[in-house]
C-alpha atoms as a PDB file:
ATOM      1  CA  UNK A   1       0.000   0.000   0.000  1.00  0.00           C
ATOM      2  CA  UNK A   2       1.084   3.379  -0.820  1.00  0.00           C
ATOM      3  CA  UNK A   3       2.205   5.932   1.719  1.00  0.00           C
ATOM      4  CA  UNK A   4      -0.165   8.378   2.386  1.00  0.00           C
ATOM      5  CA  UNK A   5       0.038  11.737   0.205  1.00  0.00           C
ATOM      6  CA  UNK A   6      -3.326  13.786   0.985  1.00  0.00           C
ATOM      7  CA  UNK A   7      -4.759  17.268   1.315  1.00  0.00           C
ATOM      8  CA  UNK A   8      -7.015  18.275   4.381  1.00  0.00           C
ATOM      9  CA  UNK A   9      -9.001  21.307   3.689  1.00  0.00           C
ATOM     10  CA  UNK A  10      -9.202  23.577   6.530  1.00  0.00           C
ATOM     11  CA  UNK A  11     -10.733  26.949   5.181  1.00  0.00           C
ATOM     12  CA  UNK A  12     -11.957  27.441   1.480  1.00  0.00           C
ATOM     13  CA  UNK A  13     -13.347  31.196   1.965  1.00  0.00           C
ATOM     14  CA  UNK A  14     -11.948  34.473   0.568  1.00  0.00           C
ATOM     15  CA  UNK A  15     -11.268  37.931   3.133  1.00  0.00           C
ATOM     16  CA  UNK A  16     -13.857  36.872   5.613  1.00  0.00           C
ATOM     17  CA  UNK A  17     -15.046  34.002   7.317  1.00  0.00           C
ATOM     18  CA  UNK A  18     -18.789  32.824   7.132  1.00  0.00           C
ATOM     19  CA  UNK A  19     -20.678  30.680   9.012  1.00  0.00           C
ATOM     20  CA  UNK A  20     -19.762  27.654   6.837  1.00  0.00           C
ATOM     21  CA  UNK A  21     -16.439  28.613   5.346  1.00  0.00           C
ATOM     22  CA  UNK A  22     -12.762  29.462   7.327  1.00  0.00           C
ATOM     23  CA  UNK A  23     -10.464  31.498   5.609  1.00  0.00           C
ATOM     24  CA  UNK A  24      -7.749  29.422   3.400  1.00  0.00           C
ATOM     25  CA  UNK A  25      -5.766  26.956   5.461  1.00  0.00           C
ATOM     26  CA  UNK A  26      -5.193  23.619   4.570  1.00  0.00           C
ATOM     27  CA  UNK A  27      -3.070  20.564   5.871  1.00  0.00           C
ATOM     28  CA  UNK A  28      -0.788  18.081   3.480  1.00  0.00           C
ATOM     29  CA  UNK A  29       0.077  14.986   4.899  1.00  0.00           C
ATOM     30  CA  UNK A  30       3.211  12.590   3.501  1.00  0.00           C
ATOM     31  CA  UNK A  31       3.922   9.523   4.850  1.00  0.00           C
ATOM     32  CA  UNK A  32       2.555  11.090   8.259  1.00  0.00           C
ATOM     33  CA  UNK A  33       4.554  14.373   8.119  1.00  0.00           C
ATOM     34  CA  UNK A  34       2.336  17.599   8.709  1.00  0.00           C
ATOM     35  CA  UNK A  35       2.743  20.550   6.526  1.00  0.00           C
ATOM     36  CA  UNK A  36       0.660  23.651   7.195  1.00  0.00           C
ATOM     37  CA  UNK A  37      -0.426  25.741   4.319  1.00  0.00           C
ATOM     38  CA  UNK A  38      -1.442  29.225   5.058  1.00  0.00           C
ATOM     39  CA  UNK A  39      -2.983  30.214   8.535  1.00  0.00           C
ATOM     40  CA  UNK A  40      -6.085  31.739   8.127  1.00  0.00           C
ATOM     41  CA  UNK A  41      -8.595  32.875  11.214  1.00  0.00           C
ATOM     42  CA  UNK A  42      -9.827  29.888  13.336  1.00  0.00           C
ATOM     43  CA  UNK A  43      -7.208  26.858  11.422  1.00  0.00           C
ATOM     44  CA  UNK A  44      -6.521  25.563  14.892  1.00  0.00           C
ATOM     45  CA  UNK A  45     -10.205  24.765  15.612  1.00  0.00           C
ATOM     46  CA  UNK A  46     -10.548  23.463  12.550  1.00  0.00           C
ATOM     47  CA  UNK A  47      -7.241  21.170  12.855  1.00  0.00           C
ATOM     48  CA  UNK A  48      -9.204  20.047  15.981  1.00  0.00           C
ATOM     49  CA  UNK A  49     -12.397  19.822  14.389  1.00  0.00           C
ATOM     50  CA  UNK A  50     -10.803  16.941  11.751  1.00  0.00           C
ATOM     51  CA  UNK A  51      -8.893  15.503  14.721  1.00  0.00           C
ATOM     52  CA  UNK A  52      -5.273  16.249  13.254  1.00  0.00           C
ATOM     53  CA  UNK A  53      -2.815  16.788  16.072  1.00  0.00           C
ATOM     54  CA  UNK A  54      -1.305  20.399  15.423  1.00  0.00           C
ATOM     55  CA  UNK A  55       1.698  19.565  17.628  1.00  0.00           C
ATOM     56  CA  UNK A  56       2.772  17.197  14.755  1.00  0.00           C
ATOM     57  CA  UNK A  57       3.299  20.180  12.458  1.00  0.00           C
ATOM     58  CA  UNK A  58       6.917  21.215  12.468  1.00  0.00           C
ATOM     59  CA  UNK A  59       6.563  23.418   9.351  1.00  0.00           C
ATOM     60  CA  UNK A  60       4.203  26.558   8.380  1.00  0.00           C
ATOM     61  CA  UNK A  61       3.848  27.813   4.666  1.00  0.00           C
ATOM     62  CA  UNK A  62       2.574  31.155   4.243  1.00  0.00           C
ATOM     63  CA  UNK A  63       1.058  32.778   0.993  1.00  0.00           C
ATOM     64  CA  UNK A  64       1.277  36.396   1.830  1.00  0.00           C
ATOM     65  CA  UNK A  65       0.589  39.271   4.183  1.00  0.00           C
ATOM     66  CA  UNK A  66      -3.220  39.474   3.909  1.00  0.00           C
ATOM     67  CA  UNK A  67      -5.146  38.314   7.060  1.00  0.00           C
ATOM     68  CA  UNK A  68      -7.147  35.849   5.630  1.00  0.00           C
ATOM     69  CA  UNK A  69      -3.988  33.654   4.916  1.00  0.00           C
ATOM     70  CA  UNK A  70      -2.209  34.014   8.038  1.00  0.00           C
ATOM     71  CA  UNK A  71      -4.206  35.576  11.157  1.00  0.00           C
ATOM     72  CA  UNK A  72      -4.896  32.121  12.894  1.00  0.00           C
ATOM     73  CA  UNK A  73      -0.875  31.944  13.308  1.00  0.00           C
ATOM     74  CA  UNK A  74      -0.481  33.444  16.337  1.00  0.00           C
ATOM     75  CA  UNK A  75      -3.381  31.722  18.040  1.00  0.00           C
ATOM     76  CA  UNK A  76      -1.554  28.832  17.065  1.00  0.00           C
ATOM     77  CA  UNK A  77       1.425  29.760  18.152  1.00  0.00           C
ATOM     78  CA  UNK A  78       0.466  30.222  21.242  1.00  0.00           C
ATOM     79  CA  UNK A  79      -1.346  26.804  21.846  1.00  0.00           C
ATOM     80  CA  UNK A  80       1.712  25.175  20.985  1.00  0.00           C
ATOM     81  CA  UNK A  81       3.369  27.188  23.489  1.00  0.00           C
ATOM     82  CA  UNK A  82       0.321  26.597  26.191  1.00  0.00           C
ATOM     83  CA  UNK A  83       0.700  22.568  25.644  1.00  0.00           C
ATOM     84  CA  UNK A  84       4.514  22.583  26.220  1.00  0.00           C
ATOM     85  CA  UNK A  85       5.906  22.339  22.877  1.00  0.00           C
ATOM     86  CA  UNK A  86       9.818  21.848  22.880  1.00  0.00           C
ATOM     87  CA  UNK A  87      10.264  21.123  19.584  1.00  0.00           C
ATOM     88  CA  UNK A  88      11.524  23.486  16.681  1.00  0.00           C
ATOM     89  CA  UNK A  89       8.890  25.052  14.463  1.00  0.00           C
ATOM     90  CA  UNK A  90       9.965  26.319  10.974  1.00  0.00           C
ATOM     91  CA  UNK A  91       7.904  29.131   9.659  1.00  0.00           C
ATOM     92  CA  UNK A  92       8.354  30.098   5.807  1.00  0.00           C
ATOM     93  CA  UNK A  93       6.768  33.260   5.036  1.00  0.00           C
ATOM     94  CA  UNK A  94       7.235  36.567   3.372  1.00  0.00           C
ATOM     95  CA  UNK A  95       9.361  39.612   4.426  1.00  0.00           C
ATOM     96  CA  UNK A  96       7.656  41.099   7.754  1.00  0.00           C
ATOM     97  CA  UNK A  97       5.809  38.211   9.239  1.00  0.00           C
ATOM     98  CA  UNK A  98       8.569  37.502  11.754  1.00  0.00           C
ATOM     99  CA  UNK A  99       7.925  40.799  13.043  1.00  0.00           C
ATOM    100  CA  UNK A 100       4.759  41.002  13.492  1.00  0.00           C
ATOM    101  CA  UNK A 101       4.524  38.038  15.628  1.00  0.00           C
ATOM    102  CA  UNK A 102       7.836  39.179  17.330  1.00  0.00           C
ATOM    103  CA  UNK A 103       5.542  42.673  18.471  1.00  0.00           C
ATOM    104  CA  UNK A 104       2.835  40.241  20.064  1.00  0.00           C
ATOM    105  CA  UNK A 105       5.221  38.042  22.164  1.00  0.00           C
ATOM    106  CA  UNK A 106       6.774  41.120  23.098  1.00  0.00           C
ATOM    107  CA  UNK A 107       3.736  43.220  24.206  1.00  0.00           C
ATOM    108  CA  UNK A 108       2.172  40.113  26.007  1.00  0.00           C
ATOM    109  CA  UNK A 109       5.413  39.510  27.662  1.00  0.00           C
ATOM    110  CA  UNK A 110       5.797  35.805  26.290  1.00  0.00           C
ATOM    111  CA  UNK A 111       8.765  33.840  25.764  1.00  0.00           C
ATOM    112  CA  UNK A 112       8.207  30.599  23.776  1.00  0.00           C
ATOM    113  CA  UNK A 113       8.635  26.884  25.528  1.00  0.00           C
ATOM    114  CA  UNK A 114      10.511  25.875  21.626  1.00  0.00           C
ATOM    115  CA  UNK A 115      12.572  27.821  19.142  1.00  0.00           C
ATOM    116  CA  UNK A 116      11.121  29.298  15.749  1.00  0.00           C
ATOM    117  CA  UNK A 117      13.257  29.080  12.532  1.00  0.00           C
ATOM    118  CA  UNK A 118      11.862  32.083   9.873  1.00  0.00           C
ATOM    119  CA  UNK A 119      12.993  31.252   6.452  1.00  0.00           C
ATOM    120  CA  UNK A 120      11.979  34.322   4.611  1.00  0.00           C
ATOM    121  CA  UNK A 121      10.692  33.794   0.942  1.00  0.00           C
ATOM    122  CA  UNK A 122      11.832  35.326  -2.304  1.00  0.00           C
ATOM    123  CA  UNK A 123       8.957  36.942  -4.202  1.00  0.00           C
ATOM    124  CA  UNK A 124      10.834  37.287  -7.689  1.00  0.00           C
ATOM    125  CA  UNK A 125      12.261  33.909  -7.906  1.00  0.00           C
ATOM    126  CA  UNK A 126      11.110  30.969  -7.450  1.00  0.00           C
ATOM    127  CA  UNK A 127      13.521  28.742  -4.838  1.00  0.00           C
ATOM    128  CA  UNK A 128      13.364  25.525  -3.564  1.00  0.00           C
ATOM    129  CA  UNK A 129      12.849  25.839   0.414  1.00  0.00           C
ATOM    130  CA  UNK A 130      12.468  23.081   1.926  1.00  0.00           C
ATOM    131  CA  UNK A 131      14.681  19.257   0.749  1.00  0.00           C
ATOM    132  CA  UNK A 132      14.589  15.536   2.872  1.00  0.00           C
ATOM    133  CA  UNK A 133      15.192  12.929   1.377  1.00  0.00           C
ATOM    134  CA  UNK A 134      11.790  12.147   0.796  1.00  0.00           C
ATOM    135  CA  UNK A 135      10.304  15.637  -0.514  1.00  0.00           C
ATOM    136  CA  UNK A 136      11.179  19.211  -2.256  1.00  0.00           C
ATOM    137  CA  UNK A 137       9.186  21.965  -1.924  1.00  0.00           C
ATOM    138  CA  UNK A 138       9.309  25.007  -4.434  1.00  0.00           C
ATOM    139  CA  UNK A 139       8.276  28.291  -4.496  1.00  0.00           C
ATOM    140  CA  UNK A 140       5.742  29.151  -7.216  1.00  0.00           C
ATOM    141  CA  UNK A 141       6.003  33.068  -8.181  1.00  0.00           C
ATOM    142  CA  UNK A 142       2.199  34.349  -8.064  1.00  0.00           C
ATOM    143  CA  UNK A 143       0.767  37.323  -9.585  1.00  0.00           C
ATOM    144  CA  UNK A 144      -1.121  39.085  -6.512  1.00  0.00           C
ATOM    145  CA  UNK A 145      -1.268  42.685  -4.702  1.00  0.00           C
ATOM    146  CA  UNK A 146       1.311  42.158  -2.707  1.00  0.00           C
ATOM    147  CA  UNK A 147       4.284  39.955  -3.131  1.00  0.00           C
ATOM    148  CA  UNK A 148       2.748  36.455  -3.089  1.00  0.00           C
ATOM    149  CA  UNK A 149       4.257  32.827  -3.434  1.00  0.00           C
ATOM    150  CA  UNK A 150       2.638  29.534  -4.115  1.00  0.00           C
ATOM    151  CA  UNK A 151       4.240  26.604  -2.945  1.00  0.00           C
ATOM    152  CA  UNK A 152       5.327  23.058  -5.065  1.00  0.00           C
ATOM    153  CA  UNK A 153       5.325  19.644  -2.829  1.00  0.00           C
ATOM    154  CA  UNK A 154       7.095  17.083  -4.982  1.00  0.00           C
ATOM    155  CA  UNK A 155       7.516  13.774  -4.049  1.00  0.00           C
ATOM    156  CA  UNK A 156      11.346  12.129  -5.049  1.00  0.00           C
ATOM    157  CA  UNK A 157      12.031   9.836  -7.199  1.00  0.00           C
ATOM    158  CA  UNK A 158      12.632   6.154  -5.104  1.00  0.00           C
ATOM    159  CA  UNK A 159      14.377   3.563  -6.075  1.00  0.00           C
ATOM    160  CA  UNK A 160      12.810   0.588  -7.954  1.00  0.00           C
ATOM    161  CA  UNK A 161      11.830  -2.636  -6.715  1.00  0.00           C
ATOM    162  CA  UNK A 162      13.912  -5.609  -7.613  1.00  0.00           C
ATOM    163  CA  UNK A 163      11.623  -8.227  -8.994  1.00  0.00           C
ATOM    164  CA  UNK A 164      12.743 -11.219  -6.535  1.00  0.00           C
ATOM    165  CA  UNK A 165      12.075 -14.078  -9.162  1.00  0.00           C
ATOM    166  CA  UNK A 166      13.483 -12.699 -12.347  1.00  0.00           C
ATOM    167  CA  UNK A 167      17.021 -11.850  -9.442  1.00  0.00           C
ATOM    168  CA  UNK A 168      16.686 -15.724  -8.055  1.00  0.00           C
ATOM    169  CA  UNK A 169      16.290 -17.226 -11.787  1.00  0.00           C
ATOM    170  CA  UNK A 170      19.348 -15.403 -13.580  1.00  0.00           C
ATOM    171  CA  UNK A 171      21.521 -15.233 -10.410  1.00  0.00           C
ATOM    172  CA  UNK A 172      22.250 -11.649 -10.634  1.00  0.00           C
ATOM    173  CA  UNK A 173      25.042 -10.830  -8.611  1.00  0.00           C
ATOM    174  CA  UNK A 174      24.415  -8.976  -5.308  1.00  0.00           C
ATOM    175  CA  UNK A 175      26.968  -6.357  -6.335  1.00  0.00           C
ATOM    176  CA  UNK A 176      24.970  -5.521  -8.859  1.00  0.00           C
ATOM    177  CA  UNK A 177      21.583  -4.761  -6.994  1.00  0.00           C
ATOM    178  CA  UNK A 178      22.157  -0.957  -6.076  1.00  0.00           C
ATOM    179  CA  UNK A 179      22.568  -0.206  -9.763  1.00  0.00           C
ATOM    180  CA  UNK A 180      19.682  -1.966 -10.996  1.00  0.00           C
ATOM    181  CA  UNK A 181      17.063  -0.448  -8.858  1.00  0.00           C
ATOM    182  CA  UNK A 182      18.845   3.111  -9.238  1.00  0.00           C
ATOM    183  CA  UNK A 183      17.710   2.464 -13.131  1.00  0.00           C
ATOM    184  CA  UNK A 184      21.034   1.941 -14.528  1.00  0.00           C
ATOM    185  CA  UNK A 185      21.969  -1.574 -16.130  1.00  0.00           C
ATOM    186  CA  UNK A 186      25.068  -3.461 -14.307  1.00  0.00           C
ATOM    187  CA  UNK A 187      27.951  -5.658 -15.779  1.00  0.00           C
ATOM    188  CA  UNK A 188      29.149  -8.083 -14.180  1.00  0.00           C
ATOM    189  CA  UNK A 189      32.961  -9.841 -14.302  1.00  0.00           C
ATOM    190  CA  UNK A 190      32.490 -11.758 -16.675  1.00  0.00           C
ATOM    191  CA  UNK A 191      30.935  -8.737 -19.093  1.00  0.00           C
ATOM    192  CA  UNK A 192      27.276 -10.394 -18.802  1.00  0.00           C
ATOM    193  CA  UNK A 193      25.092  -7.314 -19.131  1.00  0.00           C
ATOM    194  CA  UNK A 194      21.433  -7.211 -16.651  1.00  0.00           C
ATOM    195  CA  UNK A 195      19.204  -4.262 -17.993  1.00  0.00           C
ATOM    196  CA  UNK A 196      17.296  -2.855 -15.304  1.00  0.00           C
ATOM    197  CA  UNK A 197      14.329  -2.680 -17.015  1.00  0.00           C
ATOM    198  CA  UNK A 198      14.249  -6.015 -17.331  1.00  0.00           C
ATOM    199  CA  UNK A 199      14.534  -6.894 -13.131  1.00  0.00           C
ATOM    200  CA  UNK A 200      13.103  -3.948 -11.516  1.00  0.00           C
ATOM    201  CA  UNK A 201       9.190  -3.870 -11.351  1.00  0.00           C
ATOM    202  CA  UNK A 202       6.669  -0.941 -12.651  1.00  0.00           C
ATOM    203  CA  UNK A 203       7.171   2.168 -10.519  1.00  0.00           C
ATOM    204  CA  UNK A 204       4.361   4.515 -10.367  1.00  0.00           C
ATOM    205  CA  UNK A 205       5.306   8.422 -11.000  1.00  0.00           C
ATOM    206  CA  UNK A 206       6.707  10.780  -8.247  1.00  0.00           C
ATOM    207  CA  UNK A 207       3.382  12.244  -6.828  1.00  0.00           C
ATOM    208  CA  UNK A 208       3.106  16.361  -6.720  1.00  0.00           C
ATOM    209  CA  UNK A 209       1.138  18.680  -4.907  1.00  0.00           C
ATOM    210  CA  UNK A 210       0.984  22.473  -6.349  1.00  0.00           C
ATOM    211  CA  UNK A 211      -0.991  25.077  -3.756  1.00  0.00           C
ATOM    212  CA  UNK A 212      -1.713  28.996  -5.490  1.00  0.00           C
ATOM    213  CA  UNK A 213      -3.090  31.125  -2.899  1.00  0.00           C
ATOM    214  CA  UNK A 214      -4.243  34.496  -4.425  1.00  0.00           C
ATOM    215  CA  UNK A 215      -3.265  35.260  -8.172  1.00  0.00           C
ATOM    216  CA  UNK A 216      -4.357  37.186 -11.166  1.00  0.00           C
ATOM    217  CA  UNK A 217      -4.851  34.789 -14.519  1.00  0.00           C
ATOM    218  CA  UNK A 218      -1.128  34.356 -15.287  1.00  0.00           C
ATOM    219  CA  UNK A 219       0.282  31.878 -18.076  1.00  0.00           C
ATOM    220  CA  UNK A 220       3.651  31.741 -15.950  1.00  0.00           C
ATOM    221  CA  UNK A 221       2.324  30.159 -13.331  1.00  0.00           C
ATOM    222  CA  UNK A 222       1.135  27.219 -15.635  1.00  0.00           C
ATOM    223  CA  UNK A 223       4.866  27.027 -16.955  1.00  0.00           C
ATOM    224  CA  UNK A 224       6.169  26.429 -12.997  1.00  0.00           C
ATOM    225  CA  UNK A 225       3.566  23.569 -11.995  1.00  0.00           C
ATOM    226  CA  UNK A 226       3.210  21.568 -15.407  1.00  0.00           C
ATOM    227  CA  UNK A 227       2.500  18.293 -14.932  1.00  0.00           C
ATOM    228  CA  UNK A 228       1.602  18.496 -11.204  1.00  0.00           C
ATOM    229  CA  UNK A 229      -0.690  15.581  -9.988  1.00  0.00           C
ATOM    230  CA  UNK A 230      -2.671  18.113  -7.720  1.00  0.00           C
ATOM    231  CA  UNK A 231      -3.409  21.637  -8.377  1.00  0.00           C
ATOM    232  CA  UNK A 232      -5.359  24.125  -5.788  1.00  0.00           C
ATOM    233  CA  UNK A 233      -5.805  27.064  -7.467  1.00  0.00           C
ATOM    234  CA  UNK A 234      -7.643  30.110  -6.080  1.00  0.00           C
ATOM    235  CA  UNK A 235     -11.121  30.469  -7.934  1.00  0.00           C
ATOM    236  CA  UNK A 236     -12.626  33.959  -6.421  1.00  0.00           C
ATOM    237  CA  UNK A 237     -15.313  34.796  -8.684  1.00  0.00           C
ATOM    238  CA  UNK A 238     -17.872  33.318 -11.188  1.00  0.00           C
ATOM    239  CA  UNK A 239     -16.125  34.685 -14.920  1.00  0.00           C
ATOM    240  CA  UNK A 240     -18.933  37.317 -14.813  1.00  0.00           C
ATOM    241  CA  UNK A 241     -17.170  39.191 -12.345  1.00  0.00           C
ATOM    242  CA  UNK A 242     -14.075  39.464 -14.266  1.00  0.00           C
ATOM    243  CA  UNK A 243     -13.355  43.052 -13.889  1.00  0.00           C
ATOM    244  CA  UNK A 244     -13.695  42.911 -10.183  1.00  0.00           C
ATOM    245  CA  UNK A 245     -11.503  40.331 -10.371  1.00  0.00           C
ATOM    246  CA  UNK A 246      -8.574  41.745 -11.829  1.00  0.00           C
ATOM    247  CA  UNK A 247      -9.040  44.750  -9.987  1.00  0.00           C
ATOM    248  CA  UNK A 248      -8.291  42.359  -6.765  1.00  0.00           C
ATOM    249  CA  UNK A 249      -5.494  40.674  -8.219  1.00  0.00           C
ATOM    250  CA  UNK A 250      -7.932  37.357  -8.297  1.00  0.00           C
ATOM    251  CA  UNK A 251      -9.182  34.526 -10.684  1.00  0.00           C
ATOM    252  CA  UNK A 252     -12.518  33.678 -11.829  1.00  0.00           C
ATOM    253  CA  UNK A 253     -13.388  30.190 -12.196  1.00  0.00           C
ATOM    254  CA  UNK A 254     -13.215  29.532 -15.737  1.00  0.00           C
ATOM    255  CA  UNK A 255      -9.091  31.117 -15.831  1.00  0.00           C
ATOM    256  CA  UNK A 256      -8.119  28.616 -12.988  1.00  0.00           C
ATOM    257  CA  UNK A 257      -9.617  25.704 -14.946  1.00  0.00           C
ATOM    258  CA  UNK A 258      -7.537  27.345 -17.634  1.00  0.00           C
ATOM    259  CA  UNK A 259      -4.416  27.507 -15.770  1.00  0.00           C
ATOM    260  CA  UNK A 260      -4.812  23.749 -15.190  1.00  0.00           C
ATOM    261  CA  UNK A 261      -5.593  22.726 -18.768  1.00  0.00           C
ATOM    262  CA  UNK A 262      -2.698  24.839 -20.052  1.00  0.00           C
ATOM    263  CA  UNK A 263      -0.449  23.072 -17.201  1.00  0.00           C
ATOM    264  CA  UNK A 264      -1.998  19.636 -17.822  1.00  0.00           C
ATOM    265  CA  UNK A 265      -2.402  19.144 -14.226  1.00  0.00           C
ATOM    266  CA  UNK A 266      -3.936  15.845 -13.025  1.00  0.00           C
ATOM    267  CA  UNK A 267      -7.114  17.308 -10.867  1.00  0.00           C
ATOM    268  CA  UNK A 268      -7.828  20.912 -10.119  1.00  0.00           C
ATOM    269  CA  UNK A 269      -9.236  22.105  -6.911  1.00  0.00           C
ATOM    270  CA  UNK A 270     -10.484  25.284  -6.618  1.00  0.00           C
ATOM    271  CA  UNK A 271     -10.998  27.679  -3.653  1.00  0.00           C
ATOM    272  CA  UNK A 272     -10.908  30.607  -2.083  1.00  0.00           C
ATOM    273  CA  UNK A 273     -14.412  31.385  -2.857  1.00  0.00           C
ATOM    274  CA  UNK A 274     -16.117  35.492  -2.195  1.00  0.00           C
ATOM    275  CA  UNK A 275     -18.348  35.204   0.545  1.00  0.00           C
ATOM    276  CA  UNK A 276     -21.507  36.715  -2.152  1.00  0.00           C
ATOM    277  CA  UNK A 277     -21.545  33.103  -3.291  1.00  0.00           C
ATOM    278  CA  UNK A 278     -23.465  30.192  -1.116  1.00  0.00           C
ATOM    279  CA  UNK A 279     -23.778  27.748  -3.932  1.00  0.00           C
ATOM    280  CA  UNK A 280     -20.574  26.740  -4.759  1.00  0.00           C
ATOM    281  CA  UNK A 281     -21.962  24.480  -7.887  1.00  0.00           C
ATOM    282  CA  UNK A 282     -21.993  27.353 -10.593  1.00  0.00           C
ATOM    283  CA  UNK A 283     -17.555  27.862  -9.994  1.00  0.00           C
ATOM    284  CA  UNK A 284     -17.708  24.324 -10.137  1.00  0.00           C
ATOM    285  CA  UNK A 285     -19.982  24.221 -13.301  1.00  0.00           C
ATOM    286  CA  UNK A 286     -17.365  27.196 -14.565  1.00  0.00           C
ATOM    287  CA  UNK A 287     -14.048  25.490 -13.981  1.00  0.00           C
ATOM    288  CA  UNK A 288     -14.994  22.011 -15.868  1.00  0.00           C
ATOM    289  CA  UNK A 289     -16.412  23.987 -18.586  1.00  0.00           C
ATOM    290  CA  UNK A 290     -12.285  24.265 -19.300  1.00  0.00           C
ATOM    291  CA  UNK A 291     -10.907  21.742 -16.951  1.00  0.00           C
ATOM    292  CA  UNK A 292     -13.368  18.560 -16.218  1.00  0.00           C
ATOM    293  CA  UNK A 293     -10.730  17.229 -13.382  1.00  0.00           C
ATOM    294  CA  UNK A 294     -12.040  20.062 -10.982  1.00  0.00           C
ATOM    295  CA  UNK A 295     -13.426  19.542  -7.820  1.00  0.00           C
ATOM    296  CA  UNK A 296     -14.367  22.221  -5.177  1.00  0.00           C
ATOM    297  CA  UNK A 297     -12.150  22.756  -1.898  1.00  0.00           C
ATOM    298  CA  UNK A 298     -14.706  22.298   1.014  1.00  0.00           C
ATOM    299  CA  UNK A 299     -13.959  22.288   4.483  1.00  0.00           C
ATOM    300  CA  UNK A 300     -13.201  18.630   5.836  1.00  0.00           C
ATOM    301  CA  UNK A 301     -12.583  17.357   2.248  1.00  0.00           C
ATOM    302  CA  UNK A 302      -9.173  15.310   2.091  1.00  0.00           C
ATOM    303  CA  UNK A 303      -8.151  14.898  -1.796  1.00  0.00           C
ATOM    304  CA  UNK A 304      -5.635  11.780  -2.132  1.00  0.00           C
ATOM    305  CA  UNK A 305      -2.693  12.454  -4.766  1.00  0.00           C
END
């Protein structure tokens, strides 16, 4: 069975909250390591609300510097503070978050139980931020307001399964092992020549994970998540509203299934939806009208990649 690569969704609403929809915040899970994307007002009830352990998240991606992406932070900062956290939290953010959450410990006169690592993003390029040996992550260079990054989770490549049998039959020498399920044929003493291809087994594709928080329509940020398994792509407004639209820096529906067509993703999910709009079926309607793979981000919805 495969390890587990899945998206909670936490908040799927635009500036404000409503009664049914948090501000953007969602939770990506591989192989039972938390990431935290975006912050938004009341993520930490929700993370309790879906029964994921927040204390388990030892890194924070945020968007941008508009409220509805990172306001819950501090609250959650805090708890983990409260519930005697020792352990190092890693936030990666934008140029001036660090401060502003430096002012509030300072003012309420707290010093934190664990130590915070700020890695501050670059809004011009994009970088790759965070590397295991499991995982990358990328910055993807949005087209917002305000300086504004996206953020790539790709999956590494592993190496192949030997395919026992096929090993056993030909007696492949053990020497030979590391090379064959790194993909590269081996040659033994003797100048016998094993192909890997031919005693390695079928290895499904790296999986991917592609998260744009607030953008205008842009081609270029098609170009930096081609191929992606997973898009979220922020889907603000019903095509109709264009103009408002780009006056906000935002999307409409139809442009992110666009974006995803253009990019060839595997499935779009859209969110980030204005709070004018209760039925969520019409930006649904709109996005598969250019992308069919869409599905809409709703709280408490976990999308498997």
């Amino acid at each position: 069975m495969s390890s587990r690569f899945e998206v909670t969704i936490l908040g799927s609403s635009s500036a404000t909250p409503t009664s049914r929809r948090f501000p953007t915040a969602q939770l990506l899970n591989v192989s039972e390591r938390f990431f935290l994307i975006d912050c938004g007002e009341g993520a930490q009830i929700q993370l309790r609300r879906y029964k994921i352990r927040f204390q388990r998240i030892n890194h924070i991606f945020i968007s941008h510097l508009h409220g509805d992406h990172y306001l819950g932070l501090m609250g959650l900062i805090s708890s983990m503070h409260l519930l005697g956290r020792k352990k190092e939290l890693v936030i990666y953010s934008p140029k001036g978050l660090q401060e502003i959450v430096d002012i509030q410990l300072k003012i309420s006169a707290t010093v934190l139980n664990y130590p915070v690592k700020w890695v501050e993003l670059n809004p011009d390029v994009p970088e790759v931020i965070y590397e295991d040996s499991q995982l990358s992550v990328t910055t993807i260079i949005l087209n917002h307001r305000i300086p504004c990054c996206g953020f790539l989770f790709r999956e590494k490549k592993k190496l192949l399964s030997l395919d026992k049998a096929r090993i056993t039959e030909d007696k492949v020498p053990v020497e030979g092992f590391f090379s064959l399920k790194s993909g590269l044929d081996f040659k033994d003493q003797s100048g016998r020549i094993f192909r890997s291809v031919d005693y390695t087994l079928p290895q499904s594709q790296p999986r991917s994970y592609a998260f744009c928080s607030d953008t205008r329509f842009d081609p270029k940020v098609a170009e930096q998540i081609a191929g992606v398994k997973l898009l979220y792509h922020e889907a603000t407004f019903l095509h109709e509203l264009l103009d408002r639209a780009e006056k906000t820096a935002h999307s409409t529906a139809k442009e992110a299934g666009i974006i995803a067509k253009t990019a060839e993703v595997g499935k779009l999910v859209i969110g980030h939806f204005s709070v004018r709009y209760n039925d969520m079926e019409p930006l649904l309607a709109e996005a598969k009208s250019e992308f069919p793979e869409t599905d809409i981000a709703e709280e408490g919805k976990v999308f498997q990649v």
